[in-house]
Protein backbone atom coordinates (compact mmCIF):
# COMPACT_ATOMS: atom_id res chain seq x y z
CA UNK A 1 -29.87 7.40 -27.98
CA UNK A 2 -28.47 9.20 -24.39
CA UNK A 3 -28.83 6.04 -22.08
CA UNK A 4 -29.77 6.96 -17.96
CA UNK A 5 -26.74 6.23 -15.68
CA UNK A 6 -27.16 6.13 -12.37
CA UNK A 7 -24.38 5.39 -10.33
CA UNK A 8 -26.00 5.38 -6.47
CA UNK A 9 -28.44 2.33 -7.27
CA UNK A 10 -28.69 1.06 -3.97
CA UNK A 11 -28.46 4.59 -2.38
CA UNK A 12 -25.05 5.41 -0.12
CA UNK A 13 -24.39 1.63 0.54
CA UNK A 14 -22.22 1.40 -2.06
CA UNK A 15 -20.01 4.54 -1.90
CA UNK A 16 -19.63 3.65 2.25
CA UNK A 17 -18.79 0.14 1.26
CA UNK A 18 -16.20 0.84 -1.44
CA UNK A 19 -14.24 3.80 0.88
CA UNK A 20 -13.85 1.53 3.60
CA UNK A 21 -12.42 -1.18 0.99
CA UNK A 22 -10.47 1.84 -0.19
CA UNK A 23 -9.20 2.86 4.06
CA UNK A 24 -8.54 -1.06 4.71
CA UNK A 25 -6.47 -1.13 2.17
CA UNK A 26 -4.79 1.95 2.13
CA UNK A 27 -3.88 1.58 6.14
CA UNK A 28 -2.08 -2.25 5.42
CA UNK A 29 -0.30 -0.46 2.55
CA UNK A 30 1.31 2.80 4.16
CA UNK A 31 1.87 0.73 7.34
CA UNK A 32 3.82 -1.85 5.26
CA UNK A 33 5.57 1.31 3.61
CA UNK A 34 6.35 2.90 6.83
CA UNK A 35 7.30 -0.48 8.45
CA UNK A 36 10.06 -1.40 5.77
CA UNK A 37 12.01 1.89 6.91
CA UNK A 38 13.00 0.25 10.07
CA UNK A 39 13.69 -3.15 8.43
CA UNK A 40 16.71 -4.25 6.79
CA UNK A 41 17.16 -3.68 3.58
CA UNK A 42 16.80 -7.68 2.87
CA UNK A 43 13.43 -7.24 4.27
CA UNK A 44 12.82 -3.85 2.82
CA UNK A 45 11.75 -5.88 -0.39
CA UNK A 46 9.27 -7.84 1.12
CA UNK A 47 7.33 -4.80 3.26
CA UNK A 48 7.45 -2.93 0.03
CA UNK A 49 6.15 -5.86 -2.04
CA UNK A 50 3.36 -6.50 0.79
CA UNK A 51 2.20 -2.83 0.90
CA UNK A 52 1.84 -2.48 -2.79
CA UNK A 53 -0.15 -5.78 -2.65
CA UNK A 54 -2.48 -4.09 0.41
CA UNK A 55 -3.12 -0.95 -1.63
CA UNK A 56 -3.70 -2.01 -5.80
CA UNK A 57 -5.77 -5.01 -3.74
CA UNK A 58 -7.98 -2.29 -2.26
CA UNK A 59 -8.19 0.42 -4.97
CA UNK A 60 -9.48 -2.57 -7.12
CA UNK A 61 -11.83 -3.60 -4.44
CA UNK A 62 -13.83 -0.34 -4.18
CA UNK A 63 -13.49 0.50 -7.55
CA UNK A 64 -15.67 -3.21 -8.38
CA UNK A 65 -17.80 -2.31 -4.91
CA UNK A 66 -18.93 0.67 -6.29
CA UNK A 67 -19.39 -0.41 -9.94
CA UNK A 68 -22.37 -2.64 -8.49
CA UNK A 69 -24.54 0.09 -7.33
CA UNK A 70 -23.81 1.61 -11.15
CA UNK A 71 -26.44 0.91 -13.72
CA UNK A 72 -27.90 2.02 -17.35
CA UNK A 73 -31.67 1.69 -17.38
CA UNK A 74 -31.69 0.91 -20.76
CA UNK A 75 -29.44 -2.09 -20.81
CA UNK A 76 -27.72 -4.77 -18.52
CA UNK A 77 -23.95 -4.91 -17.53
CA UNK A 78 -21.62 -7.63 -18.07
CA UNK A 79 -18.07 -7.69 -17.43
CA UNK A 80 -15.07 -9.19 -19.24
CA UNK A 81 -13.44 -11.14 -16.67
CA UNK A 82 -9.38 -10.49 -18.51
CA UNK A 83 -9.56 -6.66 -18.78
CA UNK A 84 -10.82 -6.44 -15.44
CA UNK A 85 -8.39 -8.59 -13.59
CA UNK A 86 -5.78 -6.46 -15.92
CA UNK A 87 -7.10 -3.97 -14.10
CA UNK A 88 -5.74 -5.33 -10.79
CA UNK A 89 -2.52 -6.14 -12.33
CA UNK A 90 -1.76 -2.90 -13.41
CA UNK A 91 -2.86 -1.35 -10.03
CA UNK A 92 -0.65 -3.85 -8.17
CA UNK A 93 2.21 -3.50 -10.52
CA UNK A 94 2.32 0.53 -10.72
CA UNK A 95 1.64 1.09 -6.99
CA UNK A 96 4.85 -0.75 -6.10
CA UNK A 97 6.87 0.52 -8.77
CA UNK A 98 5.89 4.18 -6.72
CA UNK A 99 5.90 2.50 -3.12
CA UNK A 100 9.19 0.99 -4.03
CA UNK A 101 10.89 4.11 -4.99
CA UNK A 102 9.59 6.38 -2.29
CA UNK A 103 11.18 3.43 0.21
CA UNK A 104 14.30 2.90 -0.95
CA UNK A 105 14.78 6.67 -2.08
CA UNK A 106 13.82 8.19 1.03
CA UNK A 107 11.21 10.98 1.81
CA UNK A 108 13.09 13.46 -0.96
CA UNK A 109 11.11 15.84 -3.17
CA UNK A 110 12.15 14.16 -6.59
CA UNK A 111 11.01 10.86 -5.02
CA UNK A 112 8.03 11.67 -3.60
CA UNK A 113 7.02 13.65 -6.97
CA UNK A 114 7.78 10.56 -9.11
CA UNK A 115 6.62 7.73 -6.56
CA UNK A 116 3.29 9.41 -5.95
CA UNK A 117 2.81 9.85 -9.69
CA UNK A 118 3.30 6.71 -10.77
CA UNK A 119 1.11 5.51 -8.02
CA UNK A 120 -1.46 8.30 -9.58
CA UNK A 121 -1.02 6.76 -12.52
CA UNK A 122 -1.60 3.10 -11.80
CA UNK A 123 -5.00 3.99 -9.65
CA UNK A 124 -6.33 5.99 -12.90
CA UNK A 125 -5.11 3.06 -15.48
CA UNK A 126 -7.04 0.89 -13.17
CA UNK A 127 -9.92 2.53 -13.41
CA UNK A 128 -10.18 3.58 -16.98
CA UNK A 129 -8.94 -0.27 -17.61
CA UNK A 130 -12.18 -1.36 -15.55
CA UNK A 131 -14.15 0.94 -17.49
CA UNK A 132 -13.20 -0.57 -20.95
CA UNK A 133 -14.20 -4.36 -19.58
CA UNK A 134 -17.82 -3.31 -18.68
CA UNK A 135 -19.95 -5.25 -21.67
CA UNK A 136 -23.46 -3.32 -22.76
CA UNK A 137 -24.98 -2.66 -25.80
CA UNK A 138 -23.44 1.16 -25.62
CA UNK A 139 -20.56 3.12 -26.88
CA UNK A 140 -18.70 5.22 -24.06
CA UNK A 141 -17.70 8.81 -24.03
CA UNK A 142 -15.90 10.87 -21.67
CA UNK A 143 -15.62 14.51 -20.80
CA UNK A 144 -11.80 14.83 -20.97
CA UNK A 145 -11.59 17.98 -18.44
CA UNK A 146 -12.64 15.78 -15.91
CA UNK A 147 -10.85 12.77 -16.99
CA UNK A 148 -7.62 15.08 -16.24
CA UNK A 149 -9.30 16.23 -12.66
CA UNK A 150 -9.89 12.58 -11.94
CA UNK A 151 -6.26 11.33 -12.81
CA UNK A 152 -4.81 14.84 -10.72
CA UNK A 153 -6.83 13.82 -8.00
CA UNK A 154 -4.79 10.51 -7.94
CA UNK A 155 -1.36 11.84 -8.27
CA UNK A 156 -1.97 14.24 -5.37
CA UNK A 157 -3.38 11.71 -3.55
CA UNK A 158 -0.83 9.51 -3.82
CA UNK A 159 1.90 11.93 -3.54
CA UNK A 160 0.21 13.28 -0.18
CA UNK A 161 -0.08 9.76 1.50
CA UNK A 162 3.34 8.73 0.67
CA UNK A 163 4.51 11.51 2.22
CA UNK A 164 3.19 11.11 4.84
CA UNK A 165 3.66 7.12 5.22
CA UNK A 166 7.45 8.61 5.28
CA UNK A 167 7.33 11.41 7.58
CA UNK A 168 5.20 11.44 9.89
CA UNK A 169 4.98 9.33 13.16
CA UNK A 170 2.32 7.64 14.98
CA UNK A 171 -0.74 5.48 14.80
CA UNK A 172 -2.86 8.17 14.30
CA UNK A 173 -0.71 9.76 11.43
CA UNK A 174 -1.26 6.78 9.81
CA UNK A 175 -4.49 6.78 10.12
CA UNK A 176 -4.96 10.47 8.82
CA UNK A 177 -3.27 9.48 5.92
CA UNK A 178 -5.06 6.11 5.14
CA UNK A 179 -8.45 8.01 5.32
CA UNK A 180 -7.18 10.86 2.92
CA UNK A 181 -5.95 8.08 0.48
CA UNK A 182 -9.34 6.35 0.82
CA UNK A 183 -11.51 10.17 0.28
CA UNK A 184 -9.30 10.80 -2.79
CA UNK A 185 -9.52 7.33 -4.56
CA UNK A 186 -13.01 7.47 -3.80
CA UNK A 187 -13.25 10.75 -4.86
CA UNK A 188 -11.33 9.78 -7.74
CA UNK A 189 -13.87 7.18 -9.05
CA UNK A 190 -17.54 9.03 -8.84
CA UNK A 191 -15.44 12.01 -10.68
CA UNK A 192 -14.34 9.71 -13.42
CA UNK A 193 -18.15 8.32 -13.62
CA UNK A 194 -18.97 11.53 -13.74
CA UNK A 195 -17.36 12.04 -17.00
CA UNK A 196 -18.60 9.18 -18.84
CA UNK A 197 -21.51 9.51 -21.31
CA UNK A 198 -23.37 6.20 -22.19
CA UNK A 199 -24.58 6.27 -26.36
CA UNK A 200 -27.04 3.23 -27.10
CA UNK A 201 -27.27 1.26 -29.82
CA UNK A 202 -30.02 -1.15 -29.18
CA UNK A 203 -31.04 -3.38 -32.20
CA UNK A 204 -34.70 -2.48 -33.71
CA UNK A 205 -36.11 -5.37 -31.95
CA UNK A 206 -35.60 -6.26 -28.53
CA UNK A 207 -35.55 -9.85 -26.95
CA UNK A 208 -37.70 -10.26 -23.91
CA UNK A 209 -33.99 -11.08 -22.11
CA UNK A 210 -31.15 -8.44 -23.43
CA UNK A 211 -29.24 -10.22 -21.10
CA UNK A 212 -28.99 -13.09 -22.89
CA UNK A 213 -27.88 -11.24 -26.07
CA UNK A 214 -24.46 -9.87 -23.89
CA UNK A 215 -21.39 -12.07 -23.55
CA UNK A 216 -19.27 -11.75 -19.91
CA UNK A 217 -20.76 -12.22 -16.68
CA UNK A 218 -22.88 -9.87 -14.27
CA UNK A 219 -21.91 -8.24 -11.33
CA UNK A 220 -24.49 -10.25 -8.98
CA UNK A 221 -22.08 -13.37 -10.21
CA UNK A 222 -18.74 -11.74 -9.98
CA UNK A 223 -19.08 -9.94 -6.62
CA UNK A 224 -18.07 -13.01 -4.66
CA UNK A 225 -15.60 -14.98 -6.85
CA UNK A 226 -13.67 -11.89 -7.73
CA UNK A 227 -13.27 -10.55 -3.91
CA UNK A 228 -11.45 -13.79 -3.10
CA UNK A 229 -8.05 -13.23 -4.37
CA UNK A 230 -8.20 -9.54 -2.86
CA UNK A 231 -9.46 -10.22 0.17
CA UNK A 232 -6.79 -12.85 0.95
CA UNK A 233 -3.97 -9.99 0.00
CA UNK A 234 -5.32 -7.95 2.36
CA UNK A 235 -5.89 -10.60 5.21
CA UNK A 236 -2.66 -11.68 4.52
CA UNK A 237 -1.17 -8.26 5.41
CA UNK A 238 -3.15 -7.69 8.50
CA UNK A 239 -2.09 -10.79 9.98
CA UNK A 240 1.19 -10.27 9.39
CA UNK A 241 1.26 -6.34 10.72
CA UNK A 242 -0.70 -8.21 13.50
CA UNK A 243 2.23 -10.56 14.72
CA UNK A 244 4.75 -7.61 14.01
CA UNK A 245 4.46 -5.47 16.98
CA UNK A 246 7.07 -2.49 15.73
CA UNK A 247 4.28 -2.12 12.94
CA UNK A 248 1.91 -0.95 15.02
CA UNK A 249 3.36 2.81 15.72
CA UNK A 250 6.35 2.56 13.22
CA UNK A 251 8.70 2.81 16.16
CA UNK A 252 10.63 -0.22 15.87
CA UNK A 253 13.96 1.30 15.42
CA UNK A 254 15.82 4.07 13.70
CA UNK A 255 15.32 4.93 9.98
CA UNK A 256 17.37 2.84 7.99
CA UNK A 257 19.10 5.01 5.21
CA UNK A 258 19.44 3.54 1.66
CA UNK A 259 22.71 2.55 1.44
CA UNK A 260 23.56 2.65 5.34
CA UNK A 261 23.72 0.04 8.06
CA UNK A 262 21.08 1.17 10.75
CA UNK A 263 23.02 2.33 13.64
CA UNK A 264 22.56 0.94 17.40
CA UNK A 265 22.89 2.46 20.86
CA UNK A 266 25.32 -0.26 21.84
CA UNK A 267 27.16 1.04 18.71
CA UNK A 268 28.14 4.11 21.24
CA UNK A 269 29.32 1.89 24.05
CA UNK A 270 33.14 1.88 23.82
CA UNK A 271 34.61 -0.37 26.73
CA UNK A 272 36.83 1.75 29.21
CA UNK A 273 39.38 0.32 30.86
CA UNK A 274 38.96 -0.57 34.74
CA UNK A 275 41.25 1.86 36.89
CA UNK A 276 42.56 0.72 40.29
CA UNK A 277 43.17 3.39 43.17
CA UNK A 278 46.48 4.85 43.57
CA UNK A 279 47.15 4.01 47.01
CA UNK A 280 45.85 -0.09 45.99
CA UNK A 281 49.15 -1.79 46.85
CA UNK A 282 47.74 -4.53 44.20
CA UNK A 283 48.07 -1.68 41.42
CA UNK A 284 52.07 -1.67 41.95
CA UNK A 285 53.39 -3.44 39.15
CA UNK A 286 55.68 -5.59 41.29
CA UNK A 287 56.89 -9.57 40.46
CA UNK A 288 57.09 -11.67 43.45
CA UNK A 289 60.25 -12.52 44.58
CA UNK A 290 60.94 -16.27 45.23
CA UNK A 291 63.55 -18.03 47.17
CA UNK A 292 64.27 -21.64 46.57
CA UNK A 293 66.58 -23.84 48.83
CA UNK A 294 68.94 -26.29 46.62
CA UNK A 295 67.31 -30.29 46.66
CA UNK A 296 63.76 -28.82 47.63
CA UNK A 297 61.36 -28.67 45.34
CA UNK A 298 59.25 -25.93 47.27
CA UNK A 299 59.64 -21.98 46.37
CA UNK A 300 58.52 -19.55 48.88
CA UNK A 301 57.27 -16.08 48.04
CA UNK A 302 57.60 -12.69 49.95
């Protein structure tokens, strides 16, 4: 039996609420990124780690915002809570593994290809991982042309903000690029939904409360729990790109190159050595000639 799927139960609220989740996080992340070029590279770590953080925190967070407005009239949703944590895991964990090459590489083309894949990668493994923890009385199929589109939609995503976290300049650049992450990964999401097929296999008779029958919890009692340990990543980042005031514009300093010691302008300043005037009769190297009378201890100078 073909269950009903709608994904748009409560109308646009939903897709509006999980792109902004999806911008928030993205901006923290790329402004992280684009912070720990002008950092040393003892700090470079800890931007990198931090952006990562901002980003597989906010991917998560609209992907679970906008599996609440997602429903099958037939039967109820549950979620198991392991796979979808996983989930966030392996979108924190695959993000940074792209976020950290792309920083420490530099903006080149082999980096950028494999950073913004792997970042692809992690933000379609999340997804498909979130999929697989969703509890109904249904077996799942899914169109695998658009399974592909949705996971090339990711990649170029990625690969397009993380180029431009590295190149380009400016609040508003970073902006630009936050709100193209945020369109593709939400993008992303209502394409993959788009390929899934729901099959039910309801028993013959059905309890007054299917509910009951389905292990895992529902989304009305995971929204808030769930959200806590996201929502303090991402706090966490914008107070600290708060108190950071070269992380504003990305304009703290000159790049620092993997492998070089960021260079100074007092690095240019070469002391010069004061010159005297040629007629300064104090310029003459001459010694002072002394006189001394025998049984005086007094010298006079001329």
């Amino acid at each position: 039996m073909q269950g009903t799927v709608d994904g748009f139960t409560y109308g646009l609220v939903t897709p509006v609420a999980a792109f902004l989740m999806a911008a928030l996080g993205a901006a923290l992340g790329l402004r992280c990124t684009t912070r720990s070029l002008h950092a040393t590279r003892s700090c470079r770590a800890g931007w990198l780690a931090l952006g990562s953080l901002s980003i597989g925190s906010g991917v998560w967070t609209m992907h679970f915002v906008a599996m609440t407005g997602f429903t099958v009239q037939e039967t109820p949703i549950s979620y198991d809570k392991p796979l979808t944590f996983a989930g966030l895991a392996v979108a924190v964990v695959m993000i940074g593994i792209g976020i950290f090459i792309v920083g420490y590489r530099g903006a080149t083309r082999m980096a950028l290809i494999t950073g913004g894949t792997i970042t692809g990668l992690g933000i379609a493994s999340m997804h498909y991982l979130g999929m697989a923890g969703m509890l109904m009385a249904a077996q799942f199929a899914y169109d695998t042309p658009l399974v592909v589109l949705s996971v090339l939609i990711a990649g170029c995503a990625a690969t397009g903000a993380l180029w431009a976290a590295v190149t380009l300049r400016g609040a508003l650049s970073g902006l630009g690029a936050s709100v193209l992450m945020a369109v593709a990964v939400t993008g992303m999401h209502y394409t993959g939904m788009a390929a899934l097929d729901v099959h039910l296999h309801l028993p013959p008779a059905l309890p007054s409360d299917l509910s009951a029958v389905l292990p895992g919890d529902r989304p009305a009692e995971m929204i808030g729990p769930m959200l806590v340990g996201p929502g303090c990543f991402l706090l966490l980042a914008a107070v600290v790109l708060l108190f950071d005031p070269g992380a504003v514009t990305g304009e703290s300093g000159p790049i620092a190159r993997p492998g070089h010691r960021p260079r100074d302008h007092r690095d240019h300043q070469v002391p010069q050595p004061r010159r005297r005037p040629r007629n300064d009769p104090h310029a003459r190297g001459r010694r002072p000639r002394s006189t001394a009378r025998e049984g005086t201890g007094t010298a006079r100078y001329r």
